[in-house]
PDB file of N, CA and C in Angstrom:
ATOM      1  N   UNK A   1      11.481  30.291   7.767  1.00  0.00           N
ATOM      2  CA  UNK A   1      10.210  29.842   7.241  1.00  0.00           C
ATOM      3  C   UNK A   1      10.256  28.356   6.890  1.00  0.00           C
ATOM      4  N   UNK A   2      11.551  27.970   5.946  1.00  0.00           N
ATOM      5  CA  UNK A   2      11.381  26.261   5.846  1.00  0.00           C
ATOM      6  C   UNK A   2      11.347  25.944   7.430  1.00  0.00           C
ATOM      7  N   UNK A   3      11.942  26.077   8.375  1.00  0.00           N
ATOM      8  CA  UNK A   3      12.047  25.183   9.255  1.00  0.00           C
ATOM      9  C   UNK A   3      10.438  25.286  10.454  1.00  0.00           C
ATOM     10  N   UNK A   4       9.967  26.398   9.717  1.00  0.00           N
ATOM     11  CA  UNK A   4       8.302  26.387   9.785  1.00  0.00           C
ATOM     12  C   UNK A   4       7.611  25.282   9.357  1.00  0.00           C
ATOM     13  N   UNK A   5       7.978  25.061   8.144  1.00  0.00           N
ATOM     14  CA  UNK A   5       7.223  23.916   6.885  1.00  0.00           C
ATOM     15  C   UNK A   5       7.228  22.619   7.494  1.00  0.00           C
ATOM     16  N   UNK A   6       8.617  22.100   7.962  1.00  0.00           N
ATOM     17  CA  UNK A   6       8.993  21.549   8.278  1.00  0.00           C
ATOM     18  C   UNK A   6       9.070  20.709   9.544  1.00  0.00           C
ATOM     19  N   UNK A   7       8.398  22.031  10.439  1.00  0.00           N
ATOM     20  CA  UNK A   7       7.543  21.456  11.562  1.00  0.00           C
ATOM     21  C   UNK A   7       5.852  20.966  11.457  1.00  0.00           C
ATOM     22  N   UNK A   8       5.558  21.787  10.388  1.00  0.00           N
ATOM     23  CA  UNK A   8       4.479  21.118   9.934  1.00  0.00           C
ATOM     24  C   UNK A   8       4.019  19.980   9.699  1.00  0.00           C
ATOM     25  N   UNK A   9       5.147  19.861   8.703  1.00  0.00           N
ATOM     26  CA  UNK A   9       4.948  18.448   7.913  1.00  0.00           C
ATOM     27  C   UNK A   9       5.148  17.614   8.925  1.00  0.00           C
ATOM     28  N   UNK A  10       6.470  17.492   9.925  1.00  0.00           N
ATOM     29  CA  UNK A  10       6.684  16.402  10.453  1.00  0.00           C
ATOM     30  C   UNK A  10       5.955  16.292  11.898  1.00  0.00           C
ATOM     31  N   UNK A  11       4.466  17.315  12.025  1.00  0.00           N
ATOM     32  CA  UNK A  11       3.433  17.081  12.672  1.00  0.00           C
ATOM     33  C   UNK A  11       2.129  16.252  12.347  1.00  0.00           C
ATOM     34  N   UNK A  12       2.266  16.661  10.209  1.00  0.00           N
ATOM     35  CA  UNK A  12       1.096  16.067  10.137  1.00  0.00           C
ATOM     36  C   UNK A  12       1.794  14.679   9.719  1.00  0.00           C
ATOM     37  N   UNK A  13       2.928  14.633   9.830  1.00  0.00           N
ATOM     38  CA  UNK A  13       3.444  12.711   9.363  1.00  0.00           C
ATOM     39  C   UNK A  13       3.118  12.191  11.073  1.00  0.00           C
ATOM     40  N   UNK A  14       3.554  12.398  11.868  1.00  0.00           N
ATOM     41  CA  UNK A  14       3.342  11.454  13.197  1.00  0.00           C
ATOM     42  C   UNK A  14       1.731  11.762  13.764  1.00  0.00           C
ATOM     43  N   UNK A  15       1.166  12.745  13.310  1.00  0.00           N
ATOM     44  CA  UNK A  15      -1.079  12.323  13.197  1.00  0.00           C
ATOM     45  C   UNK A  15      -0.890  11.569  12.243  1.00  0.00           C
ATOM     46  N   UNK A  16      -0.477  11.187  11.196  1.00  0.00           N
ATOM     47  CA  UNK A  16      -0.476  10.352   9.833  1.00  0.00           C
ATOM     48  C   UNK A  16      -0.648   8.935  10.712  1.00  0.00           C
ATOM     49  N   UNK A  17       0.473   8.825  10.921  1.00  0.00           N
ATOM     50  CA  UNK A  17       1.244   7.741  12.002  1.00  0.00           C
ATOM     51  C   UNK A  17       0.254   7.450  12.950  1.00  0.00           C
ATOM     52  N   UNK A  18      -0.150   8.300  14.112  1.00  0.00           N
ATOM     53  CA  UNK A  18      -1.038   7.987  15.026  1.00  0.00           C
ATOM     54  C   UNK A  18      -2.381   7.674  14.749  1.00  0.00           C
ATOM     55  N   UNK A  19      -2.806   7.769  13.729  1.00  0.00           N
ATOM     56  CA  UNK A  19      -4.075   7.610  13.225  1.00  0.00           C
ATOM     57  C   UNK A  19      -4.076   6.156  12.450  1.00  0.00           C
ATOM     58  N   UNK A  20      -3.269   5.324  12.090  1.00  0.00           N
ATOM     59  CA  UNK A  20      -3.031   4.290  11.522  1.00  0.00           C
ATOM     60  C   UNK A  20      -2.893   3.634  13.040  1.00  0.00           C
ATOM     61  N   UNK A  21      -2.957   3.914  13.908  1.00  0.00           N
ATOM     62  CA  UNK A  21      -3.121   3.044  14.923  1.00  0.00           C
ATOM     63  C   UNK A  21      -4.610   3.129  15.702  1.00  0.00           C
ATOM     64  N   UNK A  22      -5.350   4.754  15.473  1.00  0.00           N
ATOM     65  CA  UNK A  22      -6.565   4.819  16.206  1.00  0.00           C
ATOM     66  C   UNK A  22      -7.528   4.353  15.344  1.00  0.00           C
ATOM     67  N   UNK A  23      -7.324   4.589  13.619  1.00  0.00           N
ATOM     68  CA  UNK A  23      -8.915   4.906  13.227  1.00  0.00           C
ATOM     69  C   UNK A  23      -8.764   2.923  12.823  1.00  0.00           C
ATOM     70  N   UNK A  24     -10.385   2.897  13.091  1.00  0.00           N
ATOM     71  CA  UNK A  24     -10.578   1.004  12.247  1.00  0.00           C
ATOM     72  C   UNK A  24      -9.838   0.878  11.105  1.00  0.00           C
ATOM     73  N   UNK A  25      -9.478   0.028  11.148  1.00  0.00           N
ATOM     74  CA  UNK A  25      -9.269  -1.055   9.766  1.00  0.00           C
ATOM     75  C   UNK A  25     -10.443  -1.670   9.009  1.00  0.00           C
ATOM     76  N   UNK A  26     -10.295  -1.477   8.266  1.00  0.00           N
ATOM     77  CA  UNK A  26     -11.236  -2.060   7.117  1.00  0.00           C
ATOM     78  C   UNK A  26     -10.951  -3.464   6.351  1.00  0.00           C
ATOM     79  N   UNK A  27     -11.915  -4.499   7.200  1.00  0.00           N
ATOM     80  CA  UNK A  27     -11.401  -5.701   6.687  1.00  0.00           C
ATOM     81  C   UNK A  27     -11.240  -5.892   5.205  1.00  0.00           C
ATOM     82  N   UNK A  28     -10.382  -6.583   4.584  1.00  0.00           N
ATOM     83  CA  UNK A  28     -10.513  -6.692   3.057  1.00  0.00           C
ATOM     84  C   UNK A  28      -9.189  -6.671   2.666  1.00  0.00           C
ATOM     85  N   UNK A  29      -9.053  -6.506   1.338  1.00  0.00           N
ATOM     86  CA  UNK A  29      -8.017  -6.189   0.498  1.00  0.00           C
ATOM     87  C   UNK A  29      -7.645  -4.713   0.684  1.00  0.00           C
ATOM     88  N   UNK A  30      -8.380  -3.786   0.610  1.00  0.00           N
ATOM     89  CA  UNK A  30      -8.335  -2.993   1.178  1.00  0.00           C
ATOM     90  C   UNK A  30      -8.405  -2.404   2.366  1.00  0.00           C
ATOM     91  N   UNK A  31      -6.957  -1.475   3.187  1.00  0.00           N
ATOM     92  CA  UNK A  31      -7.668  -1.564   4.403  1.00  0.00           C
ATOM     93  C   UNK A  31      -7.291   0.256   4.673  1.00  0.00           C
ATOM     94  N   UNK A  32      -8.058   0.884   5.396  1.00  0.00           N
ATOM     95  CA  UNK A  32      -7.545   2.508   5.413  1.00  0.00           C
ATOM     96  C   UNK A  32      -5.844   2.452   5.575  1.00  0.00           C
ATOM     97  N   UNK A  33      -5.277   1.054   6.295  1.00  0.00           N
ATOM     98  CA  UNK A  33      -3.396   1.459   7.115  1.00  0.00           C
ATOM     99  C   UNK A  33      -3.027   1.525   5.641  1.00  0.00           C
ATOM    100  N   UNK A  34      -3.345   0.520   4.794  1.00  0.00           N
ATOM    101  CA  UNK A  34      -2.707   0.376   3.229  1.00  0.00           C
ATOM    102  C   UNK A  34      -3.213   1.623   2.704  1.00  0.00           C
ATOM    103  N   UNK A  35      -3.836   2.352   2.819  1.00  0.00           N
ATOM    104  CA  UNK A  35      -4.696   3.469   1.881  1.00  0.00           C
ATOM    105  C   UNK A  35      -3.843   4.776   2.606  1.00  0.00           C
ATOM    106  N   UNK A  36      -3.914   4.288   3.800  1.00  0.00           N
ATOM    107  CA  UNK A  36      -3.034   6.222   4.202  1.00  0.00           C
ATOM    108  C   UNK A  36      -1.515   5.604   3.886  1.00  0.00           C
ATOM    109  N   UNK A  37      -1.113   5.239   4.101  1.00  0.00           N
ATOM    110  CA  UNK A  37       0.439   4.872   3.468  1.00  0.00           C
ATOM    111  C   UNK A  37       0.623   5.137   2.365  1.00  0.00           C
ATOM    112  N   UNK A  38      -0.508   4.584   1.081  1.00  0.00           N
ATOM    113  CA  UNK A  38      -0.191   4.479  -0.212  1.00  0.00           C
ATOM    114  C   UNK A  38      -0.819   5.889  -0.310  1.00  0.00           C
ATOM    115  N   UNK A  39      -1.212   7.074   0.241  1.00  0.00           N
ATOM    116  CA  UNK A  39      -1.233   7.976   0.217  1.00  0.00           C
ATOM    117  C   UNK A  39      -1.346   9.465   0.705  1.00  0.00           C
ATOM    118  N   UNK A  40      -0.029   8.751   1.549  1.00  0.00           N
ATOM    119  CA  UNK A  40       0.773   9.763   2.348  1.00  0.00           C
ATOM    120  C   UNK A  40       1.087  11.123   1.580  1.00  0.00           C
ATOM    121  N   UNK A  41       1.944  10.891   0.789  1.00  0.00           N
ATOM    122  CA  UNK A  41       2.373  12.134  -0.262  1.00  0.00           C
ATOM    123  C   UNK A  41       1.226  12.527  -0.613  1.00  0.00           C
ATOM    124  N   UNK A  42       0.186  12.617  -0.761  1.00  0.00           N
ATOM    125  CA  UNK A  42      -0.800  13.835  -0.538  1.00  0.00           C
ATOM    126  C   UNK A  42      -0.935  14.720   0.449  1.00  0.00           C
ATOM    127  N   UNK A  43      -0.809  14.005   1.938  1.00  0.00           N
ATOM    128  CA  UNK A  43      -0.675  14.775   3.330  1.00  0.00           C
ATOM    129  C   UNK A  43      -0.494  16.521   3.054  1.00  0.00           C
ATOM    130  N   UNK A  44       0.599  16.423   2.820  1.00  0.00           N
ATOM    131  CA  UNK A  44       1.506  17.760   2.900  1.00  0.00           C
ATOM    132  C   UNK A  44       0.231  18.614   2.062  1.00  0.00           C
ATOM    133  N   UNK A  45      -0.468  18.296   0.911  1.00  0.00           N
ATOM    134  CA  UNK A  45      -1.077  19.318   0.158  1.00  0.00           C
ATOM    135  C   UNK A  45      -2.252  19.871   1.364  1.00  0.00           C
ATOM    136  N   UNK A  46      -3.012  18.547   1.885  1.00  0.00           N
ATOM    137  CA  UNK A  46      -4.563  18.414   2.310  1.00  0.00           C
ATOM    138  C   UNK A  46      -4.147  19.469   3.814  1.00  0.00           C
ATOM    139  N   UNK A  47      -2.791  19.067   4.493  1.00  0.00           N
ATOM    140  CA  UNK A  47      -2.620  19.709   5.681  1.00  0.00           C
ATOM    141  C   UNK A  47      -2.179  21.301   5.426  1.00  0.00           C
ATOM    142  N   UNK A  48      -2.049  21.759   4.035  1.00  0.00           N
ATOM    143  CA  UNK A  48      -1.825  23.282   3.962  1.00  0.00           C
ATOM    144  C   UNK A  48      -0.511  23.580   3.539  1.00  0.00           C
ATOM    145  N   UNK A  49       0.428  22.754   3.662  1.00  0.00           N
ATOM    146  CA  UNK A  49       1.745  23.020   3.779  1.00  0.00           C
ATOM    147  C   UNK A  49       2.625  22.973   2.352  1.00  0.00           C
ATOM    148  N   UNK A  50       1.923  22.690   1.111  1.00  0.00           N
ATOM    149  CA  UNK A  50       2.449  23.071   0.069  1.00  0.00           C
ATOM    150  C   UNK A  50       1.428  23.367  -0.550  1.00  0.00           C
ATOM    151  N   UNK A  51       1.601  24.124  -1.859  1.00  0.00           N
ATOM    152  CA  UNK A  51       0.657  24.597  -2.701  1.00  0.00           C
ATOM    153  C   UNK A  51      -0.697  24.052  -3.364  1.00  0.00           C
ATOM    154  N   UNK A  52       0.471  22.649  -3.952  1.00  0.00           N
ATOM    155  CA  UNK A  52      -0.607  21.808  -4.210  1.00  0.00           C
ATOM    156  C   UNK A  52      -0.277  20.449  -4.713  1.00  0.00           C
ATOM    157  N   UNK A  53      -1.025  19.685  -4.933  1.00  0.00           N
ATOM    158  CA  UNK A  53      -0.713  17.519  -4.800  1.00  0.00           C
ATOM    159  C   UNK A  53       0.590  17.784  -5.388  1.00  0.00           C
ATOM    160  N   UNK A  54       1.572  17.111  -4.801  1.00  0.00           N
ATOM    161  CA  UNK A  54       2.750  16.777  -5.571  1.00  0.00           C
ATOM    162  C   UNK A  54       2.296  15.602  -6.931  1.00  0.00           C
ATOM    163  N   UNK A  55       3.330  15.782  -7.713  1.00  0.00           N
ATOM    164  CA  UNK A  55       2.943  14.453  -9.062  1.00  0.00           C
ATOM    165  C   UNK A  55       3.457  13.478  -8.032  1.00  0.00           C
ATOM    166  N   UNK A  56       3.711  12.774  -7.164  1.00  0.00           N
ATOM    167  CA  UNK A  56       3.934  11.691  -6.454  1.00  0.00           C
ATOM    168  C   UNK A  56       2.326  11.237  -5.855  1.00  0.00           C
ATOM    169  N   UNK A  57       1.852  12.380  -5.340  1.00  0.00           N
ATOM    170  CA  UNK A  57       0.636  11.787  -5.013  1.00  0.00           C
ATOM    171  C   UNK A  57      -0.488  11.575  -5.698  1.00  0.00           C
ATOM    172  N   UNK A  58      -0.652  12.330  -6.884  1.00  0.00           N
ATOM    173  CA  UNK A  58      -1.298  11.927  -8.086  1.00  0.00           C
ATOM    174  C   UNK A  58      -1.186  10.587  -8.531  1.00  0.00           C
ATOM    175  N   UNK A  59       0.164  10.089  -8.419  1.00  0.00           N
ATOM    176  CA  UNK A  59       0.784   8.709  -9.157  1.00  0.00           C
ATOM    177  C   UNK A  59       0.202   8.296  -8.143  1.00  0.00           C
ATOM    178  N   UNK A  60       0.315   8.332  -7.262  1.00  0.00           N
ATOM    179  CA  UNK A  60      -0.299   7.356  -5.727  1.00  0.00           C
ATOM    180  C   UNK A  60      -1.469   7.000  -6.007  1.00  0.00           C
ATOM    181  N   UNK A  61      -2.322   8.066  -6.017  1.00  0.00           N
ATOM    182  CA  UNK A  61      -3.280   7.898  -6.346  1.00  0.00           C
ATOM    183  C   UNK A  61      -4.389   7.350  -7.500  1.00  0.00           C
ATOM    184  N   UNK A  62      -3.691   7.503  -8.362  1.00  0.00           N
ATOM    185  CA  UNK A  62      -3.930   6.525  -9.791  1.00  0.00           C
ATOM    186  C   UNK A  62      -3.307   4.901  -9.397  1.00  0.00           C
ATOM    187  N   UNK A  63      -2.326   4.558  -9.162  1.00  0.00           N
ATOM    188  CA  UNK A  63      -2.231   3.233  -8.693  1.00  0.00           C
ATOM    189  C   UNK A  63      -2.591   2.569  -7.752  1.00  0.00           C
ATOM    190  N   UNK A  64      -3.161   3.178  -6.769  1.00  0.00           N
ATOM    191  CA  UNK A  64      -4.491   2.706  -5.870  1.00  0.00           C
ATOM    192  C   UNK A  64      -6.030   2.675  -5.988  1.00  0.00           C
ATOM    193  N   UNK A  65      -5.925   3.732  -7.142  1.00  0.00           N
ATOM    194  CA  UNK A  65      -7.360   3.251  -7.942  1.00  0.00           C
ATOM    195  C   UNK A  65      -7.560   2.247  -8.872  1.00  0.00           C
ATOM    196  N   UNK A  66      -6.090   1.347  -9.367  1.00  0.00           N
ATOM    197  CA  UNK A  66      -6.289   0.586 -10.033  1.00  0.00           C
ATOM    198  C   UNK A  66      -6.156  -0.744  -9.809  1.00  0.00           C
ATOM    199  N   UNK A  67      -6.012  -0.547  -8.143  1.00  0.00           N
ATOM    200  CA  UNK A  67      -6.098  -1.677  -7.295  1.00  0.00           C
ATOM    201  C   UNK A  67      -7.477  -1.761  -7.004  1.00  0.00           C
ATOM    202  N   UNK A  68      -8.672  -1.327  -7.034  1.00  0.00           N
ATOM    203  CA  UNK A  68     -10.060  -1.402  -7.208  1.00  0.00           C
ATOM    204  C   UNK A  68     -10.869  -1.920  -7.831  1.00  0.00           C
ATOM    205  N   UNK A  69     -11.500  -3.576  -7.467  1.00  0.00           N
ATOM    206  CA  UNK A  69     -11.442  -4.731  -8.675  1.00  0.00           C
ATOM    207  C   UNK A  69     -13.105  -4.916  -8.030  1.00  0.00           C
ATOM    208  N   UNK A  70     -13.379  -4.397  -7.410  1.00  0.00           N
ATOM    209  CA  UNK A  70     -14.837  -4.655  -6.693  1.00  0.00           C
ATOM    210  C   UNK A  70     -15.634  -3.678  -6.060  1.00  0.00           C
ATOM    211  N   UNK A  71     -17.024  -3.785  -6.135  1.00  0.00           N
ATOM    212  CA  UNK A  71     -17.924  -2.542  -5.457  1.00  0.00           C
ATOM    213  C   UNK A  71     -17.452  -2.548  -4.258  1.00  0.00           C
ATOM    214  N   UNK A  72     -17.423  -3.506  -3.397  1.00  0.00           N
ATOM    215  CA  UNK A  72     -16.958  -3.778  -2.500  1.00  0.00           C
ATOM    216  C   UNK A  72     -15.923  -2.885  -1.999  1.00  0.00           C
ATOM    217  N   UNK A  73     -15.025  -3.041  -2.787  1.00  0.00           N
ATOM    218  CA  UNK A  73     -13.467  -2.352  -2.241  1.00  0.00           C
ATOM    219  C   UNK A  73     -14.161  -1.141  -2.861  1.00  0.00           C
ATOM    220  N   UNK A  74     -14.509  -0.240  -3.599  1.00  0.00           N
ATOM    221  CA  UNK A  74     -14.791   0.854  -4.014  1.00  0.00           C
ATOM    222  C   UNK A  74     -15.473   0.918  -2.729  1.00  0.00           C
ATOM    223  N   UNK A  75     -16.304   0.911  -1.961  1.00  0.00           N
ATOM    224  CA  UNK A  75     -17.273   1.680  -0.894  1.00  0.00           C
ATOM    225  C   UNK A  75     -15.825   1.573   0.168  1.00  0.00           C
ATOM    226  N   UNK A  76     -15.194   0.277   0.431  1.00  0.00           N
ATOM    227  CA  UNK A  76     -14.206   0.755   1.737  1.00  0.00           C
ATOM    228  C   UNK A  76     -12.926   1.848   1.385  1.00  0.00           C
ATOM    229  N   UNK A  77     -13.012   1.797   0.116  1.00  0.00           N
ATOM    230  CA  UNK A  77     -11.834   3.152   0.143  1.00  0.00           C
ATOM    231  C   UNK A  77     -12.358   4.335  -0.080  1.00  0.00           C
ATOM    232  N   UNK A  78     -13.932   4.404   0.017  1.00  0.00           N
ATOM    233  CA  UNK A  78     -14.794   5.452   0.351  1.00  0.00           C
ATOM    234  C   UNK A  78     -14.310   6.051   1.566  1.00  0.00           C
ATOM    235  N   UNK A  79     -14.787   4.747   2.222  1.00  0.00           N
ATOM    236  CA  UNK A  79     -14.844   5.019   3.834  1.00  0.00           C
ATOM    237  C   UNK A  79     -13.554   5.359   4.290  1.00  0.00           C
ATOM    238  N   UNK A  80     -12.044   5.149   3.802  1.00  0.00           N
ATOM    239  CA  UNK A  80     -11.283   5.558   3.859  1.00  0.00           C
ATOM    240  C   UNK A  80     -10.915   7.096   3.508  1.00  0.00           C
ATOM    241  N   UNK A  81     -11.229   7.502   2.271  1.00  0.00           N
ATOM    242  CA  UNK A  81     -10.822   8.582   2.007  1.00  0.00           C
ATOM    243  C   UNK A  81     -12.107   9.765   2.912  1.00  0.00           C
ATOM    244  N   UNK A  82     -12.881   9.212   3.612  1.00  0.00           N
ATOM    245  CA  UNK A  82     -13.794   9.977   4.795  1.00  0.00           C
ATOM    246  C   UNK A  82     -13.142   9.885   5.547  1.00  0.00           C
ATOM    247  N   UNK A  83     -12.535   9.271   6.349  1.00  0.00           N
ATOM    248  CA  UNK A  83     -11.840   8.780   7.528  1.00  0.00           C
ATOM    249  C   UNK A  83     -10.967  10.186   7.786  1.00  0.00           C
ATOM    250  N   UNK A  84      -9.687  10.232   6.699  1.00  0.00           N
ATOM    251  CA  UNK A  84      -9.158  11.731   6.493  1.00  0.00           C
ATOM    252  C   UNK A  84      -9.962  12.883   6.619  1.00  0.00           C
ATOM    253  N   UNK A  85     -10.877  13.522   6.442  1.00  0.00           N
ATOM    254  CA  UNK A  85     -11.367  14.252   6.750  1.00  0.00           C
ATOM    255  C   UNK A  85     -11.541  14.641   7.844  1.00  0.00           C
ATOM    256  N   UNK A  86     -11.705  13.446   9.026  1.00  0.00           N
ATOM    257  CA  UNK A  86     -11.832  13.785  10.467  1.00  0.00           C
ATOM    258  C   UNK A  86     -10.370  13.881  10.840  1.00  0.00           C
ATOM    259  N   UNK A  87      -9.142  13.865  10.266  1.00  0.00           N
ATOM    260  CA  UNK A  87      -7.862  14.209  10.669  1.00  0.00           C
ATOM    261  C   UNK A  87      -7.729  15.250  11.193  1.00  0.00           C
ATOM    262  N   UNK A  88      -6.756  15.720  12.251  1.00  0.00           N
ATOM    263  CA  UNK A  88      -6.520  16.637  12.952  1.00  0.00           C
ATOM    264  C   UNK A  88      -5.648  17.387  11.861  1.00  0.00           C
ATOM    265  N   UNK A  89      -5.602  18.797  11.691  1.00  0.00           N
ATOM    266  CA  UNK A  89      -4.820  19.629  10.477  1.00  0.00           C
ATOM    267  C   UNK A  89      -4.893  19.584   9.237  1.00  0.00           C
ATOM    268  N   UNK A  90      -5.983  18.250   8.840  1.00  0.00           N
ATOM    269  CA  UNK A  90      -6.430  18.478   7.471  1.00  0.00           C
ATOM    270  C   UNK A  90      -7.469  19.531   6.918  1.00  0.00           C
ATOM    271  N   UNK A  91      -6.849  19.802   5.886  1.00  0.00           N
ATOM    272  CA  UNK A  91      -8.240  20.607   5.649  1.00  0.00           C
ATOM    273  C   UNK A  91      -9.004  19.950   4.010  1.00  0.00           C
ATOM    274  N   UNK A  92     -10.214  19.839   4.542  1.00  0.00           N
ATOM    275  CA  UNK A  92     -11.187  18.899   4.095  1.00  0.00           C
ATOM    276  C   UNK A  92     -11.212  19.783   2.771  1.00  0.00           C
ATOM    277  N   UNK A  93     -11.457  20.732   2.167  1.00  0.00           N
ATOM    278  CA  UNK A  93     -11.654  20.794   0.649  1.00  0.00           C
ATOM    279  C   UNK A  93     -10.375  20.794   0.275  1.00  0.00           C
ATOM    280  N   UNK A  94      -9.135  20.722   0.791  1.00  0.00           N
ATOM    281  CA  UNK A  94      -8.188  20.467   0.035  1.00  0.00           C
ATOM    282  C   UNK A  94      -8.040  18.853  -0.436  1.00  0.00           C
ATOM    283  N   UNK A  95      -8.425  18.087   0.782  1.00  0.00           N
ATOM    284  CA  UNK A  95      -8.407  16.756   0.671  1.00  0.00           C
ATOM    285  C   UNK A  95      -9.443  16.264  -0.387  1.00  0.00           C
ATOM    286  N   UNK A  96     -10.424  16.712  -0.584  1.00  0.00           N
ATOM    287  CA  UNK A  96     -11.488  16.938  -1.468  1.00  0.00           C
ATOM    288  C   UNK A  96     -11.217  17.121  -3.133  1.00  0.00           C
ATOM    289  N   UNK A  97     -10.556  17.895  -2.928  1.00  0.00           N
ATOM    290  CA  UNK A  97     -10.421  18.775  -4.266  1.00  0.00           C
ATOM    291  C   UNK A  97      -8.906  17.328  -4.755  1.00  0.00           C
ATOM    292  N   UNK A  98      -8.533  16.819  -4.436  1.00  0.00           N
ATOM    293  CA  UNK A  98      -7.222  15.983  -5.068  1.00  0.00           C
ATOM    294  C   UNK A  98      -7.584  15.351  -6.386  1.00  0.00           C
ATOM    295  N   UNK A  99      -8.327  14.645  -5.845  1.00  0.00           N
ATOM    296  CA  UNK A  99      -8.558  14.039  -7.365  1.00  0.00           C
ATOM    297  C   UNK A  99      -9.251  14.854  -8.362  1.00  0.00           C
ATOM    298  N   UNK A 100      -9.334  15.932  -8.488  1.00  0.00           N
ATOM    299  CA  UNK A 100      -9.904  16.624  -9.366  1.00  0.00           C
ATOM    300  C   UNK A 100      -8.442  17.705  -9.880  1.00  0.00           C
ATOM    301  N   UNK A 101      -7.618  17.796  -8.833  1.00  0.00           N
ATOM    302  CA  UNK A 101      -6.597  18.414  -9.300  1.00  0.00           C
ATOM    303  C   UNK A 101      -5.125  17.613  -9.893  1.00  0.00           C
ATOM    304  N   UNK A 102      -5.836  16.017  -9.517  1.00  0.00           N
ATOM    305  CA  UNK A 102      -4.875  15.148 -10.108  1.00  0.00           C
ATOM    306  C   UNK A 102      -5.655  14.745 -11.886  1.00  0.00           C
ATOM    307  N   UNK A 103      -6.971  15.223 -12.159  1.00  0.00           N
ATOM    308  CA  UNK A 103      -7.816  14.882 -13.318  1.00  0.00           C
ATOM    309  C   UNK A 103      -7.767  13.161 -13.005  1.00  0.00           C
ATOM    310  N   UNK A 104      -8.404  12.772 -11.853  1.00  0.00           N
ATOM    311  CA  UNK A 104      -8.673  11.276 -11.601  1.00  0.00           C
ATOM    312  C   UNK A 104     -10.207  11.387 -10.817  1.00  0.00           C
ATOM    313  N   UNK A 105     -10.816  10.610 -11.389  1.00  0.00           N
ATOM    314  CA  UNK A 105     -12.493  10.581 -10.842  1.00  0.00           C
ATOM    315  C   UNK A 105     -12.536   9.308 -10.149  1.00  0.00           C
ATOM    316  N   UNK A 106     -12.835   9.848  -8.964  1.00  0.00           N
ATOM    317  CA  UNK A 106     -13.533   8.474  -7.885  1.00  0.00           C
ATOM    318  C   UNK A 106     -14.484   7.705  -8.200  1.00  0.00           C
ATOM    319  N   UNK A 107     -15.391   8.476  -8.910  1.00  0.00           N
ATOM    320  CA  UNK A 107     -17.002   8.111  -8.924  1.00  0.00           C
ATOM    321  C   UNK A 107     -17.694   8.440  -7.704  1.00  0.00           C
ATOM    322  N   UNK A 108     -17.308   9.285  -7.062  1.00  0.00           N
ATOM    323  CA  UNK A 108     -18.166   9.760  -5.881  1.00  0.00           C
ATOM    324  C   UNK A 108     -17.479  11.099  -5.369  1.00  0.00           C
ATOM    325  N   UNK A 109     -18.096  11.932  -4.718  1.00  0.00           N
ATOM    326  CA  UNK A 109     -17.043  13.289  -3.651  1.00  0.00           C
ATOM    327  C   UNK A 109     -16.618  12.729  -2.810  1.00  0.00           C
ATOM    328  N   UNK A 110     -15.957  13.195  -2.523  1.00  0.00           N
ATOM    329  CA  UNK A 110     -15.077  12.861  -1.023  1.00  0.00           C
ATOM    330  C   UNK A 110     -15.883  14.321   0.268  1.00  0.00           C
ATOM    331  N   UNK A 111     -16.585  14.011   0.833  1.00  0.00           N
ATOM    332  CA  UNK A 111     -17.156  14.770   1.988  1.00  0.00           C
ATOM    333  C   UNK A 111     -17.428  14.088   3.298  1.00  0.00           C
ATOM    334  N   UNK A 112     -17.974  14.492   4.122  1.00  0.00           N
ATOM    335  CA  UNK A 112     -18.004  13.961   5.850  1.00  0.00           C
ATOM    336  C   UNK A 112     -19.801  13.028   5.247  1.00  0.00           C
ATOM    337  N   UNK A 113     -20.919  14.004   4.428  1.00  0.00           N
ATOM    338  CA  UNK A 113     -21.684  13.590   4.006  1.00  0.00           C
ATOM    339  C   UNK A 113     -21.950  12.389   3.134  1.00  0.00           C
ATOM    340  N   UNK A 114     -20.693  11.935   1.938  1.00  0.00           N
ATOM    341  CA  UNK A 114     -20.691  10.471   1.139  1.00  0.00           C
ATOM    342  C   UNK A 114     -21.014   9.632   1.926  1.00  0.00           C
ATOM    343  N   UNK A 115     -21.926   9.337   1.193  1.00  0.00           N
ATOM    344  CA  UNK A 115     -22.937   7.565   1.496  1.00  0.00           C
ATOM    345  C   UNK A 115     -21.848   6.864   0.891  1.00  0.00           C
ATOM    346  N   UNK A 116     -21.031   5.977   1.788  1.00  0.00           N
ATOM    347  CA  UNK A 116     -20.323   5.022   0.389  1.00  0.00           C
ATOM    348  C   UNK A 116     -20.943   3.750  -0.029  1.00  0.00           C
ATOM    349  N   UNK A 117     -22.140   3.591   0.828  1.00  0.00           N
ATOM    350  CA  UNK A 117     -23.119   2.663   0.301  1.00  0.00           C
ATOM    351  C   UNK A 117     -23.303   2.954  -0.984  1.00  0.00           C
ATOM    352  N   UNK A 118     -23.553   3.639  -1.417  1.00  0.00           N
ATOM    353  CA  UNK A 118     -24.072   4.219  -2.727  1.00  0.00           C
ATOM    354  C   UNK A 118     -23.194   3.667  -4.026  1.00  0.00           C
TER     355      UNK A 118
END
């Protein structure tokens, strides 16, 4: 069974990988390659393969929200944390549900539907 897990994971790390080369970049300070890197260690939860956010990706995730100094960068790491959703093996209410299971508020949902205009 680990070496089940294990093929998992090291399926959804090289889509991780391949997708930092297909999906846009987001000009700015922020860009999705910096945003899926700095929150990789979530992967494993959103793709099914562990129970639930490791405290690594929680921490990830709190220190990339506090890199967020502008509306600006708040709408492109919108558009980032949408971007994941169209990932191959993610599954979207897990990816969804993180920051609520890390007790960290975006100020917006994370869905295919978020306006990050907004």
């Amino acid at each position: 069974m680990a070496s089940n897990a294990s093929f998992h994971a090291t399926i959804v790390v090289l889509t991780l990988l391949l997708s930092l080369f297909i999906f846009p970049k987001v000009t700015s300070s922020i860009t999705c390659t910096k945003f899926m890197i700095n929150l990789s260690s979530c992967i494993a939860y959103a793709a099914g393969i562990t129970q639930s956010p490791h405290p690594e990706c929680c921490e990830a995730l709190d220190r990339w929200l506090a890199t967020i100094k502008t509306e600006k960068e708040r709408r492109r790491g919108c558009l980032c944390f949408k971007e994941i959703l169209y990932m191959r093996n993610i599954d979207g209410d897990k990816w969804a549900s993180i920051p609520k299971q890390c007790n960290i508020s975006l100020g917006y949902p994370i869905s295919k539907s978020t306006h990050c205009s907004k």
